[in-house]
C-alpha atoms as a PDB file:
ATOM      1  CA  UNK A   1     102.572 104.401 145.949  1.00  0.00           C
ATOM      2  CA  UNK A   2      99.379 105.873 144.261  1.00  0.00           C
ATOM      3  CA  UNK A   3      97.598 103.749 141.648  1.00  0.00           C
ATOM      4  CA  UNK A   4      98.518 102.875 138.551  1.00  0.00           C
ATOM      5  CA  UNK A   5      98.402 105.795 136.055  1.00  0.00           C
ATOM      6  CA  UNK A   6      99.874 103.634 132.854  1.00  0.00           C
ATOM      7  CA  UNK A   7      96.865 101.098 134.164  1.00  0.00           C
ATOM      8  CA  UNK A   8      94.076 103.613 134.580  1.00  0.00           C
ATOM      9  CA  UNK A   9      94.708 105.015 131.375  1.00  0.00           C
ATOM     10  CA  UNK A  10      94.394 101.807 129.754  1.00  0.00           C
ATOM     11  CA  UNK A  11      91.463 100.262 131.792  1.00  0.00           C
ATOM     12  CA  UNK A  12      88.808 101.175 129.069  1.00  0.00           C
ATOM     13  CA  UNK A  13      91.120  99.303 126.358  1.00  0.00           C
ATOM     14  CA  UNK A  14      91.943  96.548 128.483  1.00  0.00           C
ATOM     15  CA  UNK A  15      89.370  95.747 130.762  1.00  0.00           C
ATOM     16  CA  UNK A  16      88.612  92.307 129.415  1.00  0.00           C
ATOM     17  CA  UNK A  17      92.039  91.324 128.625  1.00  0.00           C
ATOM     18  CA  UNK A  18      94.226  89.257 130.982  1.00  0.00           C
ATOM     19  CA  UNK A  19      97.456  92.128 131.071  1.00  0.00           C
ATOM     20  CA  UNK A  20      97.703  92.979 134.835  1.00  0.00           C
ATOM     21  CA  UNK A  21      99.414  95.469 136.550  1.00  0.00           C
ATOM     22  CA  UNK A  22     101.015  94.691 139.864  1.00  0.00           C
ATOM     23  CA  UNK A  23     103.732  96.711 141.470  1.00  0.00           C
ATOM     24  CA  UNK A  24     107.337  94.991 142.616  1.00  0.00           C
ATOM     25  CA  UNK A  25     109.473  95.903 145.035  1.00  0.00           C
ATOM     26  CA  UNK A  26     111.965  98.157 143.810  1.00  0.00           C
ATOM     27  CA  UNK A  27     115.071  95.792 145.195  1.00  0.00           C
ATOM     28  CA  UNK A  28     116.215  94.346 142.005  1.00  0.00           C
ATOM     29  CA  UNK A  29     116.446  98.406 140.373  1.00  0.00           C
ATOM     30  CA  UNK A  30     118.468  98.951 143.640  1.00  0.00           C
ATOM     31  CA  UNK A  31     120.559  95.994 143.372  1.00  0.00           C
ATOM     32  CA  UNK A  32     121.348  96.691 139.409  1.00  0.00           C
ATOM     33  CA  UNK A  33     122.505 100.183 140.043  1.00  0.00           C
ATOM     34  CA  UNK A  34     124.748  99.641 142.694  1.00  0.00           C
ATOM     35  CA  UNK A  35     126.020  97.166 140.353  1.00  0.00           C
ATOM     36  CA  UNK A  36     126.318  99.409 137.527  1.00  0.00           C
ATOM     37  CA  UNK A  37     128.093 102.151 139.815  1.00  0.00           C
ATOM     38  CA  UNK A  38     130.669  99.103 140.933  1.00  0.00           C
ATOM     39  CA  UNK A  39     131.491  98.497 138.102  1.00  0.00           C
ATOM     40  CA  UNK A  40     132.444 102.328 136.653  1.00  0.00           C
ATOM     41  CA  UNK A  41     134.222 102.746 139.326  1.00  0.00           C
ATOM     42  CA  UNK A  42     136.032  99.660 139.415  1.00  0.00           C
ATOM     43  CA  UNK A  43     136.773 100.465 135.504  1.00  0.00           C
ATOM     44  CA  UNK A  44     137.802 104.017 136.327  1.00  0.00           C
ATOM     45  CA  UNK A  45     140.298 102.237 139.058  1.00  0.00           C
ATOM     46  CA  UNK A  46     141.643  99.795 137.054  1.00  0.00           C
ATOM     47  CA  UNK A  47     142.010 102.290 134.268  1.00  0.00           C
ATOM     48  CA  UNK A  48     143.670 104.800 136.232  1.00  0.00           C
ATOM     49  CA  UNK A  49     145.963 102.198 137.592  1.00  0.00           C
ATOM     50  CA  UNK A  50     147.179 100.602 133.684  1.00  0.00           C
ATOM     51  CA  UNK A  51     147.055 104.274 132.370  1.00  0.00           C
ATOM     52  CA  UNK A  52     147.622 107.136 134.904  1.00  0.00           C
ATOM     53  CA  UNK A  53     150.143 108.489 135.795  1.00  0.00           C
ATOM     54  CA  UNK A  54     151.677 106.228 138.399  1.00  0.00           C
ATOM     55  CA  UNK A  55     151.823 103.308 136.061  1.00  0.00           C
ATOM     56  CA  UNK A  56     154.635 100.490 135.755  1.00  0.00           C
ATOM     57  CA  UNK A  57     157.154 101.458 133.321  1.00  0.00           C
ATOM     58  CA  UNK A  58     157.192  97.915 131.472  1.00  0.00           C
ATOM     59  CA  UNK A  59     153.358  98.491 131.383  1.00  0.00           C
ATOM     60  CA  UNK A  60     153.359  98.463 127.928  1.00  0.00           C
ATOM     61  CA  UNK A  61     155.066  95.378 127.677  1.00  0.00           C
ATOM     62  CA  UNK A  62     152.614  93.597 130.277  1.00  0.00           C
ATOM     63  CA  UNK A  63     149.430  94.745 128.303  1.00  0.00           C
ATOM     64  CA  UNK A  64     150.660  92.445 125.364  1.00  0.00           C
ATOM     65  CA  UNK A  65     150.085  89.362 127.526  1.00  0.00           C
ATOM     66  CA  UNK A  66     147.187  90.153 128.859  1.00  0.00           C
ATOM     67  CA  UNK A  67     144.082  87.496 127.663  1.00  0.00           C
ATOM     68  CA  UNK A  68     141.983  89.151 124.575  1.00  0.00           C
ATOM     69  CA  UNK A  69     145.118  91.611 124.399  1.00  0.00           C
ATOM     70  CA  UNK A  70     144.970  90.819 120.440  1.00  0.00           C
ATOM     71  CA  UNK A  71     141.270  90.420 120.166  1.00  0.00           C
ATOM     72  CA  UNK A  72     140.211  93.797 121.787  1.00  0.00           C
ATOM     73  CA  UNK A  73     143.857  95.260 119.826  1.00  0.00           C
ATOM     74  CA  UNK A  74     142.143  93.903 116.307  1.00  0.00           C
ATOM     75  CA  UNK A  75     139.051  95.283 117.539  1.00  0.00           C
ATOM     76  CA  UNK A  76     137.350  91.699 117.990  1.00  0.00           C
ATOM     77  CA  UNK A  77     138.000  91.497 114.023  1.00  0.00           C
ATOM     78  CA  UNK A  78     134.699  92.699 113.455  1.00  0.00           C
ATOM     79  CA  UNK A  79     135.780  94.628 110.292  1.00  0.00           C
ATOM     80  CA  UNK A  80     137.271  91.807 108.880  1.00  0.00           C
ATOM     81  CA  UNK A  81     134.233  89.788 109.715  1.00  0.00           C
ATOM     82  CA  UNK A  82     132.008  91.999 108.378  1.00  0.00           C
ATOM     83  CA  UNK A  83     134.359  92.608 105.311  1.00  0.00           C
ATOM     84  CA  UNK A  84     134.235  88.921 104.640  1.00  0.00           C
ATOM     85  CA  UNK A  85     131.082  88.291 104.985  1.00  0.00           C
ATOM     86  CA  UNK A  86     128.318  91.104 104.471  1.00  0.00           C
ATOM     87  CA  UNK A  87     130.430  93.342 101.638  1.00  0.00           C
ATOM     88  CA  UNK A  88     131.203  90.298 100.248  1.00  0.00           C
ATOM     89  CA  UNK A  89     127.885  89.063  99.672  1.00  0.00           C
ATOM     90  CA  UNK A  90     126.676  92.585  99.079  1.00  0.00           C
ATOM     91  CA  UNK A  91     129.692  92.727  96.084  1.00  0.00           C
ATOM     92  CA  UNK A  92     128.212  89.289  94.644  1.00  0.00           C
ATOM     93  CA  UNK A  93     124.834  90.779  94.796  1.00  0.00           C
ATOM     94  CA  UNK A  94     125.710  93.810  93.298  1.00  0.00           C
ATOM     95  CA  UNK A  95     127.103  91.906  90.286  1.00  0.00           C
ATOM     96  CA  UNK A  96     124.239  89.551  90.098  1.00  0.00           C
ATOM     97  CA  UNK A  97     121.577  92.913  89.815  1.00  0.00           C
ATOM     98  CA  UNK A  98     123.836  94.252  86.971  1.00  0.00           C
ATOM     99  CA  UNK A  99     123.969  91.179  84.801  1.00  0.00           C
ATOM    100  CA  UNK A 100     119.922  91.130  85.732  1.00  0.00           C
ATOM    101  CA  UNK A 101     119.720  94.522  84.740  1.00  0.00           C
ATOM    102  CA  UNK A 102     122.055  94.283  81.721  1.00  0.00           C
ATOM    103  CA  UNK A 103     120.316  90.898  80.425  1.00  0.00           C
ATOM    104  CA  UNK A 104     116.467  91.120  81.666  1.00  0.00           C
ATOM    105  CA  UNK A 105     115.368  94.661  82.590  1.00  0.00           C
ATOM    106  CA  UNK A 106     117.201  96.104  79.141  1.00  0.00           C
ATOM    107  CA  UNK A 107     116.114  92.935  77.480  1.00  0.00           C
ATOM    108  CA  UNK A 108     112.526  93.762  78.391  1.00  0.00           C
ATOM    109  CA  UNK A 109     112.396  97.658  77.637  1.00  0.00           C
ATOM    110  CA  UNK A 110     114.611  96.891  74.007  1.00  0.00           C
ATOM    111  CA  UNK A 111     112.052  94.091  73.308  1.00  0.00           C
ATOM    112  CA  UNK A 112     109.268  96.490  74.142  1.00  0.00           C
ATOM    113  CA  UNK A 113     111.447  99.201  71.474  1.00  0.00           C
ATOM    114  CA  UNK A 114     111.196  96.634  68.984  1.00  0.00           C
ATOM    115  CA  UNK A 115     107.623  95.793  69.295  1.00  0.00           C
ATOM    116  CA  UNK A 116     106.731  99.477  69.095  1.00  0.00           C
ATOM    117  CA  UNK A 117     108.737  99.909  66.221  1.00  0.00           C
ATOM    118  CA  UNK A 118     107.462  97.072  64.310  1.00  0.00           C
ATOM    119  CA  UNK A 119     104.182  97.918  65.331  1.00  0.00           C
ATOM    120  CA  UNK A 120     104.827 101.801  64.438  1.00  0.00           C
ATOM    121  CA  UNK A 121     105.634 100.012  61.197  1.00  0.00           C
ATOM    122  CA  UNK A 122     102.865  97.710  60.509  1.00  0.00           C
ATOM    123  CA  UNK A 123     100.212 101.055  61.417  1.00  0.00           C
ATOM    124  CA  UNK A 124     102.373 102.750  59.161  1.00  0.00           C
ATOM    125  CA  UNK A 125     101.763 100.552  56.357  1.00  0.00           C
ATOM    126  CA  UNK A 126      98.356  99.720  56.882  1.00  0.00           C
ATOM    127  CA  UNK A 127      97.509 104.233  56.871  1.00  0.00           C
ATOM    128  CA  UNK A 128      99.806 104.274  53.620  1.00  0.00           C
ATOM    129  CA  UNK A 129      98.170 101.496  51.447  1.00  0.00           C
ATOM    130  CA  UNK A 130      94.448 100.810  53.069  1.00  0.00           C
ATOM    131  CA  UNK A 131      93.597 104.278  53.968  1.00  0.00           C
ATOM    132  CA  UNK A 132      95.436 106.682  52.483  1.00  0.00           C
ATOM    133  CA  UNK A 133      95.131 104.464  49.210  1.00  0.00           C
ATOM    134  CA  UNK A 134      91.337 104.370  49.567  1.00  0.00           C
ATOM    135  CA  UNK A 135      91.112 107.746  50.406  1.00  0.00           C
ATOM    136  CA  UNK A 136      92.962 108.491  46.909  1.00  0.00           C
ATOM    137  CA  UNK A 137      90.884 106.128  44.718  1.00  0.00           C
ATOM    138  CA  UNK A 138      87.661 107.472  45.597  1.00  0.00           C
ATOM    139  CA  UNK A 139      89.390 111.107  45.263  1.00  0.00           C
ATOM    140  CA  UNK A 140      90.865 109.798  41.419  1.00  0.00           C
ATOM    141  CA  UNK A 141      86.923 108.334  40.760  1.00  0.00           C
ATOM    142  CA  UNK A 142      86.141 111.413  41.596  1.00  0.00           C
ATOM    143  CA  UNK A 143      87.740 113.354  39.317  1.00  0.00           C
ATOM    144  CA  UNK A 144      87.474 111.010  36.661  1.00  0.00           C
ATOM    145  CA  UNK A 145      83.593 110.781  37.160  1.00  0.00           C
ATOM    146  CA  UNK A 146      83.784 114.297  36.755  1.00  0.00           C
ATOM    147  CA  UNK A 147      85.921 114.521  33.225  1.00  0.00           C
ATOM    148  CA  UNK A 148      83.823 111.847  32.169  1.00  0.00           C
ATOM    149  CA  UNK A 149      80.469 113.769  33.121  1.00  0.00           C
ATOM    150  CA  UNK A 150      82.055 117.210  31.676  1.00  0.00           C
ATOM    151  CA  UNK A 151      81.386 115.872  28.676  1.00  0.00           C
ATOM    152  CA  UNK A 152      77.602 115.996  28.995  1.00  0.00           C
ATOM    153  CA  UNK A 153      77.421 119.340  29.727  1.00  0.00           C
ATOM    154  CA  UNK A 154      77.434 121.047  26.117  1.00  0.00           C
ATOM    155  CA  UNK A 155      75.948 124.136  26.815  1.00  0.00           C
ATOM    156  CA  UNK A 156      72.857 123.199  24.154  1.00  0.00           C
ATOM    157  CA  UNK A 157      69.376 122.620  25.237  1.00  0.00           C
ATOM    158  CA  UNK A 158      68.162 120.269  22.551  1.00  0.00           C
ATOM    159  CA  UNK A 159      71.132 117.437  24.429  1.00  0.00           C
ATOM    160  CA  UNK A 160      69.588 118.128  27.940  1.00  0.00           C
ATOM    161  CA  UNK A 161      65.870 117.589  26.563  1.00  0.00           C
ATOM    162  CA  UNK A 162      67.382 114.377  24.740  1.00  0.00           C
ATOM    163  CA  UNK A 163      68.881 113.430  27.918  1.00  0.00           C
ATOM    164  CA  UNK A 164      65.408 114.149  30.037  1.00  0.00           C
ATOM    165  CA  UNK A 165      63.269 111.930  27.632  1.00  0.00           C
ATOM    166  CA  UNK A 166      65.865 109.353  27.527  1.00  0.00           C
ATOM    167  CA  UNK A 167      66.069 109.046  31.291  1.00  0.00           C
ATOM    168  CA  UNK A 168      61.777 109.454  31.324  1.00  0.00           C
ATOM    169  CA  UNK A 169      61.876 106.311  29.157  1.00  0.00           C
ATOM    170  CA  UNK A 170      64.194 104.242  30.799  1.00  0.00           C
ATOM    171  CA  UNK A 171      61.957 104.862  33.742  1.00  0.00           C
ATOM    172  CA  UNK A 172      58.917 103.935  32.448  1.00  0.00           C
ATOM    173  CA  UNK A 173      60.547 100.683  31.393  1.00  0.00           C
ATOM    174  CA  UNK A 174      62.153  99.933  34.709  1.00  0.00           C
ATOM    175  CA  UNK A 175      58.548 100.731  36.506  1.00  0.00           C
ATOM    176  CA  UNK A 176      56.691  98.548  34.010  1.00  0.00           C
ATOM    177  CA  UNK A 177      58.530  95.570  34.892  1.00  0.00           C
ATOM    178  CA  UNK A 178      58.466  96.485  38.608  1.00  0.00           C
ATOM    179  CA  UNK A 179      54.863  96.564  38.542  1.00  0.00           C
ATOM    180  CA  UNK A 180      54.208  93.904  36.571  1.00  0.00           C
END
């Protein structure tokens, strides 16, 4: 019968809310457990009565017409119930994820394969005969610049004065029409 303490904890929070804390009388706890207590111990008496050990000998015989006898028997059919319905649908699903899996998710990943292959491919190609074929023409020029130049070289000096004189001249020529 003190205040509150679920309230004053939550005062700063909810000081401009509506939410309102007002004690009840505590009849309606009373009320429900002395309900709750009836009704074990009428179940425990009713119980002990059917089952115990003072029971009717054709009590066996009167449980089977008792009302709900079959339902609570079966167990309210709840497995059946939930057999027909929820594994059921859950079996259909399953089947329907496997042909999705089967048809679009392995669809997509062995269509993403092929595109990387054929793209692996298509690279491939394009390193063999662009590059690698440039790469090996300049290297063959090259080398045949070089046979070709070889030649020059003769080892006598009167050919590399020749050579001097005639690049001097053509030169001179080039630089007179440049200027001119």
């Amino acid at each position: 019968h003190g205040e509150p303490l679920l309230e004053q904890w939550l005062h700063p929070v909810l000081q401009h809310a509506t939410v309102s804390f007002t004690e009840r009388g505590l009849g309606l706890e009373y009320a429900l457990m002395a309900l709750s207590v009836w009704l074990a111990v009428g179940g425990f008496l009713v119980a002990r009565r059917r089952y115990g050990a003072g029971r009717a000998r054709d009590w066996a015989v009167r449980e089977q017409t008792l009302p709900l006898f079959d339902a609570i028997q079966n167990k309210y059919w709840v497995d059946e119930i939930y057999q027909a319905t929820i594994i059921a649908w859950v079996l259909r699903l399953r089947l329907i994820l496997a042909d999705m899996d089967r048809w679009v998710v392995d669809g997509i990943v062995n269509g993403a394969g092929v595109a990387a292959k054929g793209a692996a491919w298509v690279t491939g190609a394009i390193d063999h005969y662009l590059v690698d074929g440039l790469v090996n023409f300049v290297a063959e020029g090259t080398l045949s610049a070089g046979a070709k130049l070889r030649t020059v070289q003769t080892g006598r000096i009167q050919s590399y004065v020749y050579g001097l004189l005639g690049g001097v001249a053509v030169l001179s020529i080039i630089q007179y029409f440049l200027v001119k």
